[in-house]
Protein backbone atom coordinates (compact mmCIF):
# COMPACT_ATOMS: atom_id res chain seq x y z
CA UNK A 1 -109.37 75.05 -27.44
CA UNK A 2 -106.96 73.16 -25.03
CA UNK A 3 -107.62 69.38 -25.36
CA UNK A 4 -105.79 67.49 -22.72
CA UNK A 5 -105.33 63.67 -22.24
CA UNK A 6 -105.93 62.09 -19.01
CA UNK A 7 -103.25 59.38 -20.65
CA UNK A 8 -100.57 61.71 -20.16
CA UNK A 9 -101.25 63.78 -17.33
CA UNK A 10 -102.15 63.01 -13.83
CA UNK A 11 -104.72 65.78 -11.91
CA UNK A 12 -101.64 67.92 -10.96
CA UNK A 13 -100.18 67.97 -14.28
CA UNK A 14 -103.32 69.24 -15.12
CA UNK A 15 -103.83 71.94 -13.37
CA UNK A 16 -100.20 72.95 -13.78
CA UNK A 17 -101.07 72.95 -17.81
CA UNK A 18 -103.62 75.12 -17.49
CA UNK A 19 -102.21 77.28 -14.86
CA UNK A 20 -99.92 78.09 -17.77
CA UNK A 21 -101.81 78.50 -20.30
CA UNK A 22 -104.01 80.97 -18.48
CA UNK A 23 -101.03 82.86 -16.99
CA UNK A 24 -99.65 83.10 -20.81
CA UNK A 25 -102.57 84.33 -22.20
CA UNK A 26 -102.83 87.34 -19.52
CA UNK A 27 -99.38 88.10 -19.88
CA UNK A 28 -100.29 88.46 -24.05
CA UNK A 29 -103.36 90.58 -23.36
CA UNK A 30 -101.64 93.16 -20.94
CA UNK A 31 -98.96 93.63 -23.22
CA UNK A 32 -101.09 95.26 -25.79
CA UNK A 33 -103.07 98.04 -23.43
CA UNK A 34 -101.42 100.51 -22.52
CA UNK A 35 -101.08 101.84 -18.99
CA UNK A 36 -102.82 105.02 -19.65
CA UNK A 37 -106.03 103.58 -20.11
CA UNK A 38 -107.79 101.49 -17.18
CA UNK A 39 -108.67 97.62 -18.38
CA UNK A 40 -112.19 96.93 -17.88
CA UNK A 41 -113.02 95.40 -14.81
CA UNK A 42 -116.03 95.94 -12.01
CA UNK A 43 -116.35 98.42 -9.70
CA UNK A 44 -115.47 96.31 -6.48
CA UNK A 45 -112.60 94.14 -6.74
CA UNK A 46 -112.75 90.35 -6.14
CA UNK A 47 -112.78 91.26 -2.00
CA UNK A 48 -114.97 93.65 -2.26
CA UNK A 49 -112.78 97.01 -2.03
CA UNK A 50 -113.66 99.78 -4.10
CA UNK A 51 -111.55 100.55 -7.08
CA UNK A 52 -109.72 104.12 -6.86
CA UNK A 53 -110.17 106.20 -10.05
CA UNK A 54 -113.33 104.27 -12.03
CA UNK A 55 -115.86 106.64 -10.46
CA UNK A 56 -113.15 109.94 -11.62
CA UNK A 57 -112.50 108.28 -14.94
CA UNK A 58 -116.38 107.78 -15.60
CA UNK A 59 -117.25 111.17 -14.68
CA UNK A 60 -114.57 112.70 -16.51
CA UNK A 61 -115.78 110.90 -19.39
CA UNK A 62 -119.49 112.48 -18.79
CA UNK A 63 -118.01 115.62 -18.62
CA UNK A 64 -116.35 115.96 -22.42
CA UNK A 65 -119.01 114.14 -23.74
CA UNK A 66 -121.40 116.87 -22.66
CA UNK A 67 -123.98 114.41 -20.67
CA UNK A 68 -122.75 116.27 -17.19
CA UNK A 69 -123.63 119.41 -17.61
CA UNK A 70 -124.32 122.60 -15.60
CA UNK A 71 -121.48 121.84 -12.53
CA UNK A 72 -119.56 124.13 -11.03
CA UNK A 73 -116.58 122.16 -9.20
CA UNK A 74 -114.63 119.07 -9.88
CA UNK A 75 -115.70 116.96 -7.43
CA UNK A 76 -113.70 117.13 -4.66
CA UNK A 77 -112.78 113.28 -4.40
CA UNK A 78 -111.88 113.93 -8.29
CA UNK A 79 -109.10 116.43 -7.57
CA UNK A 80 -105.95 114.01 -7.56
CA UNK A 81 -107.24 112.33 -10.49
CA UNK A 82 -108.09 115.92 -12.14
CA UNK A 83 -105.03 116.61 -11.46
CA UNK A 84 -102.72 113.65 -12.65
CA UNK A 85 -104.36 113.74 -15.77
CA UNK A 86 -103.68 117.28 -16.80
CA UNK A 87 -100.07 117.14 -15.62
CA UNK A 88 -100.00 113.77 -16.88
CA UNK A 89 -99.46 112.48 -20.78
CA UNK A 90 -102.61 111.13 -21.48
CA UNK A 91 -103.83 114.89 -21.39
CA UNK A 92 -101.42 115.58 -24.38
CA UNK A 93 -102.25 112.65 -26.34
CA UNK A 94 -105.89 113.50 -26.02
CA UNK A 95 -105.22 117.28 -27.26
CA UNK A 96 -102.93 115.83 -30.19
CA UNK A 97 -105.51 113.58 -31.35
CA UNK A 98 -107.93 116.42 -31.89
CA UNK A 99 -104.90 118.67 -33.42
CA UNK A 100 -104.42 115.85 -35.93
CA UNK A 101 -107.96 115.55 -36.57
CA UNK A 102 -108.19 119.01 -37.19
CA UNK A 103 -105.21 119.51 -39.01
CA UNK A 104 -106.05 116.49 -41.49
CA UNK A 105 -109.48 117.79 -42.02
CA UNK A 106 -108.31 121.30 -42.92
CA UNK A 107 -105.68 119.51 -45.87
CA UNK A 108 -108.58 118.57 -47.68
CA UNK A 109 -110.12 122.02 -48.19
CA UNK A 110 -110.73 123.56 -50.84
CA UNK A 111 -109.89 127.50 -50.20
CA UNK A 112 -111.10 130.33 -51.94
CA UNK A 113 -107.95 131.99 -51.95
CA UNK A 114 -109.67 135.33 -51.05
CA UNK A 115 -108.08 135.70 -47.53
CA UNK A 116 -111.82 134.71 -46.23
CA UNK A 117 -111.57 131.41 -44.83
CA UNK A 118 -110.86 131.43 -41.31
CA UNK A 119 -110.42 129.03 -38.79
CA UNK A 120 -111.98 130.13 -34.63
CA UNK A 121 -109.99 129.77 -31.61
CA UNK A 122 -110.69 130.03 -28.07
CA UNK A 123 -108.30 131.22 -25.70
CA UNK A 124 -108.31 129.89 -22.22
CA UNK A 125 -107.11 126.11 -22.23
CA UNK A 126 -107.26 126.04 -25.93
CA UNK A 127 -104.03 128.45 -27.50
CA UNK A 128 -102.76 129.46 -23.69
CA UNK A 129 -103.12 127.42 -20.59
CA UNK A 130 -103.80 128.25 -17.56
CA UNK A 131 -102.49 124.82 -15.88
CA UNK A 132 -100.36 126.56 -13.57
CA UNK A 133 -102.96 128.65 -12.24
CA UNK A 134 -105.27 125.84 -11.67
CA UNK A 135 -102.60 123.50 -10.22
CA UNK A 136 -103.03 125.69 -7.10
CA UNK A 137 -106.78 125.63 -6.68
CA UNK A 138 -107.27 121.99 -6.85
CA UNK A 139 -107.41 121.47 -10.54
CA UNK A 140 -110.94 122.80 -10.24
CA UNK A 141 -112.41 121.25 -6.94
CA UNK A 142 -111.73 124.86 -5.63
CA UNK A 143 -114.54 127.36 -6.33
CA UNK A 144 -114.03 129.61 -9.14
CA UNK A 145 -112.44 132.72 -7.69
CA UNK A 146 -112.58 135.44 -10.45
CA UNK A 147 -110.20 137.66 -7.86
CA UNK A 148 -107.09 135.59 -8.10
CA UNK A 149 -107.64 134.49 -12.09
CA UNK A 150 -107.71 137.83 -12.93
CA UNK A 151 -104.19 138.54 -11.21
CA UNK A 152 -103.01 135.56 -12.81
CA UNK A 153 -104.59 136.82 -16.11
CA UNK A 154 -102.47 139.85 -15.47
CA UNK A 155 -99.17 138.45 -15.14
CA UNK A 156 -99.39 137.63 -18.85
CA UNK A 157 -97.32 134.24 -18.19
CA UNK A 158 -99.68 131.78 -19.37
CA UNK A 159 -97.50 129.08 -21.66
CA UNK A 160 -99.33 128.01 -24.67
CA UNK A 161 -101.48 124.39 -25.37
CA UNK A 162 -98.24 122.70 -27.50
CA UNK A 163 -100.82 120.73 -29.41
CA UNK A 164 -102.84 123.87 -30.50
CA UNK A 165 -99.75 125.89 -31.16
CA UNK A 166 -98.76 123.49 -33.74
CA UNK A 167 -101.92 123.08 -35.02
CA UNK A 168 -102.49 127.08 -35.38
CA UNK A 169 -98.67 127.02 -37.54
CA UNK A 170 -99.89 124.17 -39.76
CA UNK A 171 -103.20 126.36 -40.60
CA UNK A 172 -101.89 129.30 -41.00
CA UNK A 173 -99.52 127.19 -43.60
CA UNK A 174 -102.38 126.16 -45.87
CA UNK A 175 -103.55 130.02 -45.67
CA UNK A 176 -106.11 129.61 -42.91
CA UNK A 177 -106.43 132.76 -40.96
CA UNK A 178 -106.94 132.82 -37.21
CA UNK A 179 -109.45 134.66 -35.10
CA UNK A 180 -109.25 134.45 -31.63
CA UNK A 181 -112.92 134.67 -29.77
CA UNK A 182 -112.28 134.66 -25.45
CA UNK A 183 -114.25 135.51 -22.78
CA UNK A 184 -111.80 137.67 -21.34
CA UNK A 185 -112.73 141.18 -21.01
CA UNK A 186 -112.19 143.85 -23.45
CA UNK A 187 -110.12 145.58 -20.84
CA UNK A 188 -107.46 142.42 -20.97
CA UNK A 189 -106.73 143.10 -24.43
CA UNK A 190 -103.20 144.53 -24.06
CA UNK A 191 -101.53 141.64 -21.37
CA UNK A 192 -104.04 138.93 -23.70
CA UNK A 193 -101.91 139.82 -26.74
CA UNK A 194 -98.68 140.11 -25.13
CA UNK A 195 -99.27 137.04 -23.55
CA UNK A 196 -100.35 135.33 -27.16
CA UNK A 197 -97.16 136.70 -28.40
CA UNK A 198 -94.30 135.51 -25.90
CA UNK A 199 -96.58 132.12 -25.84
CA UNK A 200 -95.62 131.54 -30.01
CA UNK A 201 -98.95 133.16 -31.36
CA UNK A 202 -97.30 135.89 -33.28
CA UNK A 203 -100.02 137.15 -36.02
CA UNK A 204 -104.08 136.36 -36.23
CA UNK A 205 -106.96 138.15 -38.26
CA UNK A 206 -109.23 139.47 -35.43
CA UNK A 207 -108.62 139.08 -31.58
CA UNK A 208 -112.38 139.02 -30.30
CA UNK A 209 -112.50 139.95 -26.77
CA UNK A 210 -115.84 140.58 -24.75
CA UNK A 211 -116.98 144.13 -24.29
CA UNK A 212 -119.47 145.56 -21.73
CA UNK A 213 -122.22 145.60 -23.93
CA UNK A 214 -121.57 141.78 -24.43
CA UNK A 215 -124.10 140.22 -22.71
CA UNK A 216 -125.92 136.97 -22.06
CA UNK A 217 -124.14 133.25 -21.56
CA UNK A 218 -121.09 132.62 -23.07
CA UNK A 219 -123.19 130.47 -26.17
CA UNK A 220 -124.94 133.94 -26.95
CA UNK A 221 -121.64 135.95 -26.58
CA UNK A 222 -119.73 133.57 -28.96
CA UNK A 223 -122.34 133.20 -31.43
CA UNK A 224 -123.04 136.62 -32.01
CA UNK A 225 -119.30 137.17 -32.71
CA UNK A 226 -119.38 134.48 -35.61
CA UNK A 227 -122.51 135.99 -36.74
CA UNK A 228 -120.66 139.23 -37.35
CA UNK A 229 -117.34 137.48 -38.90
CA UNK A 230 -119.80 135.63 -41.40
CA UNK A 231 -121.79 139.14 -42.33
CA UNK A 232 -118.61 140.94 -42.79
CA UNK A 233 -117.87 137.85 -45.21
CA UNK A 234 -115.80 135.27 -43.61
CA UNK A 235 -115.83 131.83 -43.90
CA UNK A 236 -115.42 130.03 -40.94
CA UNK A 237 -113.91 126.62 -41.87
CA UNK A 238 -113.29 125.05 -38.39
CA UNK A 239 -113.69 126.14 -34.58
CA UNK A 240 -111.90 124.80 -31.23
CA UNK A 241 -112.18 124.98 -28.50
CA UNK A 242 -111.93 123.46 -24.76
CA UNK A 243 -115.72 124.32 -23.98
CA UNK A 244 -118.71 123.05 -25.23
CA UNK A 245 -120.04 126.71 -24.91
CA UNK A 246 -116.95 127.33 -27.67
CA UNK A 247 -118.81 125.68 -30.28
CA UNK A 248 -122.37 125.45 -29.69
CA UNK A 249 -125.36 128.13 -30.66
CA UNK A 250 -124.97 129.43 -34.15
CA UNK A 251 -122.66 130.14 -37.20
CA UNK A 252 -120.30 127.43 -35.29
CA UNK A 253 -118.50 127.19 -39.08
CA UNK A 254 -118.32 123.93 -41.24
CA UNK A 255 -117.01 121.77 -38.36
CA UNK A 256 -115.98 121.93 -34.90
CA UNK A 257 -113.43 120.45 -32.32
CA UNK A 258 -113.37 120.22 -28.95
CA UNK A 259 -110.40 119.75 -26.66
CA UNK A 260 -110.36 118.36 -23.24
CA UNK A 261 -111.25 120.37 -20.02
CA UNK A 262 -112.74 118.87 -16.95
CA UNK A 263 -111.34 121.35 -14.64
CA UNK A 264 -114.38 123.61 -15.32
CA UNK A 265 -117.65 124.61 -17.18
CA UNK A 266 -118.96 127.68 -18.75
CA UNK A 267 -122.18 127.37 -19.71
C-alpha cells in the first residue's frame, strides 16, 4: 500500500506520485504477457468501440474445446484471424505443446518389446498440412470444395506438421510403431505415400486409408479401424490427431491428443 503524507506533498505532487506509481506497475505487468496472447479486458473498449479479434479468439477457443460443434465454415468475419493464426507462431507453439506432451508421456511407458505397441496418426493437418491449400479458400470461411482438394491432394506437395514430424522420429526412437488412419480414399494411396515420404515420413506399420465399403461418419470409420488393429493384437498406446472425430468412438488407445484445427470440422 502507498501511504502518502500531506506534510510533504501538495495536491499536485500527489497526483504526480501516483501517476507514477500506476504507470510503473503497468509497465511491470505487460512485460510478463506475451504478445501472442490477448490481456483480459471487456468486450467494448472504454469509448465504446468494439474490440477486433475477442469474438474470433473466443470462438476459436469453442471450437478445440469441442463445445462448437457441428459447423461447416469459419465464420466469415473469422477468416483474417483464422488465418493469422495458422500462418502465425502461436499455431506452432500450440502444436509443440501437444508434441511435448505426447512425447513425455510416451518416455514413461513401459513396452512390451513385442513390436505391438503402436502409436495412431491422422493425416490431414496432423503428419502433412494442407496450409497452403487452405490459404487460398479463406482459411476455411470458403465452403468445402471436395473438387479442388482433391487436385491439391493429387499434386502430392503437402509439407509436413514440423511438430508432428518430430514427434513421429522421437516415437519411433523408443520403438513405437506408427499407423497412419486418414480419411482419404483408398484410391489416394499411391500420391498419400509419396507424399508421406518426400514430407520426412519414411517407414510406418499400416497406412489405413478408407475403402468403398467404409461407411458411416468419420467416428464409425476410425473406430472400426482400431477395432481391427486391437483384434489383430496391437496395442495402441497413444492417438493424434487434429479432429475430434480422430479420437473419439471406440478403441481410441490408452490416451489421446488433439492438435489444433479451426479451419474445419468432420464430424
Amino acid at each position: 500500500m502507498l501511504f502518502i503524507s500531506t506534510k510533504h506533498y501538495n495536491m499536485g505532487g500527489v497526483i504526480l506520485v501516483l501517476w507514477l506509481f500506476l504507470f510503473a506497475s503497468s509497465v511491470h505487468l505487460s512485460q510478463g504477457i506475451s504478445n501472442e496472447i490477448h490481456l483480459l479486458r471487456p468486450l467494448h473498449g472504454s469509448g465504446g468501440h468494439h474490440v477486433p479479434g475477442l469474438s474470433c479468439l473466443s470462438w476459436r477457443l469453442g471450437v478445440e474445446t469441442h463445445n462448437i460443434i457441428e459447423w461447416s465454415t469459419v465464420p466469415q468475419a473469422c477468416e483474417s484471424y483464422v488465418g493469422h493464426y495458422m500462418l502465425g507462431q502461436q499455431y506452432r507453439n500450440d502444436s509443440r505443446v501437444v508434441a511435448y506432451e505426447a512425447f513425455a508421456y510416451a518416455q514413461g511407458l513401459k513396452l512390451a518389446g513385442d513390436g505391438k505397441d503402436i502409436w495412431v496418426f491422422d493425416v490431414d493437418e496432423t503428419a502433412l498440412s494442407n496450409l497452403p491449400y487452405y490459404a487460398n479458400y479463406g482459411f476455411g470461411a470458403d465452403a468445402f470444395n471436395s473438387t479442388t482438394f482433391n487436385i491439391w491432394v493429387y499434386e502430392g506437395k503437402a509439407p509436413a506438421l514440423p511438430e508432428s514430424l518430430k514427434l513421429y522420429k522421437k516415437l519411433q526412437s523408443l520403438g513405437i510403431k506408427v499407423v497412419l488412419i486418414t480419411g482419404r480414399s483408398e484410391a489416394q494411396r499411391n500420391v498419400t505415400t509419396e507424399n508421406l515420404h518426400n514430407a520426412g515420413f519414411h517407414t510406418w506399420e499400416k497406412l489405413i486409408l478408407r475403402g468403398s465399403s467404409d461407411t458411416g461418419t468419420a467416428v464409425v470409420y476410425k473406430s472400426n479401424a482400431r477395432k481391427k488393429l486391437e483384434k489383430s493384437g496391437y496395442r495402441i498406446v497413444g492417438n493424434i490427431g487434429d479432429q475430434w472425430s480422430d479420437i473419439l468412438g471406440t478403441n481410441v488407445g490408452n490416451r489421446t491428443f488433439k492438435l489444433p484445427d479451426p479451419m474445419y470440422y468432420i464430424s
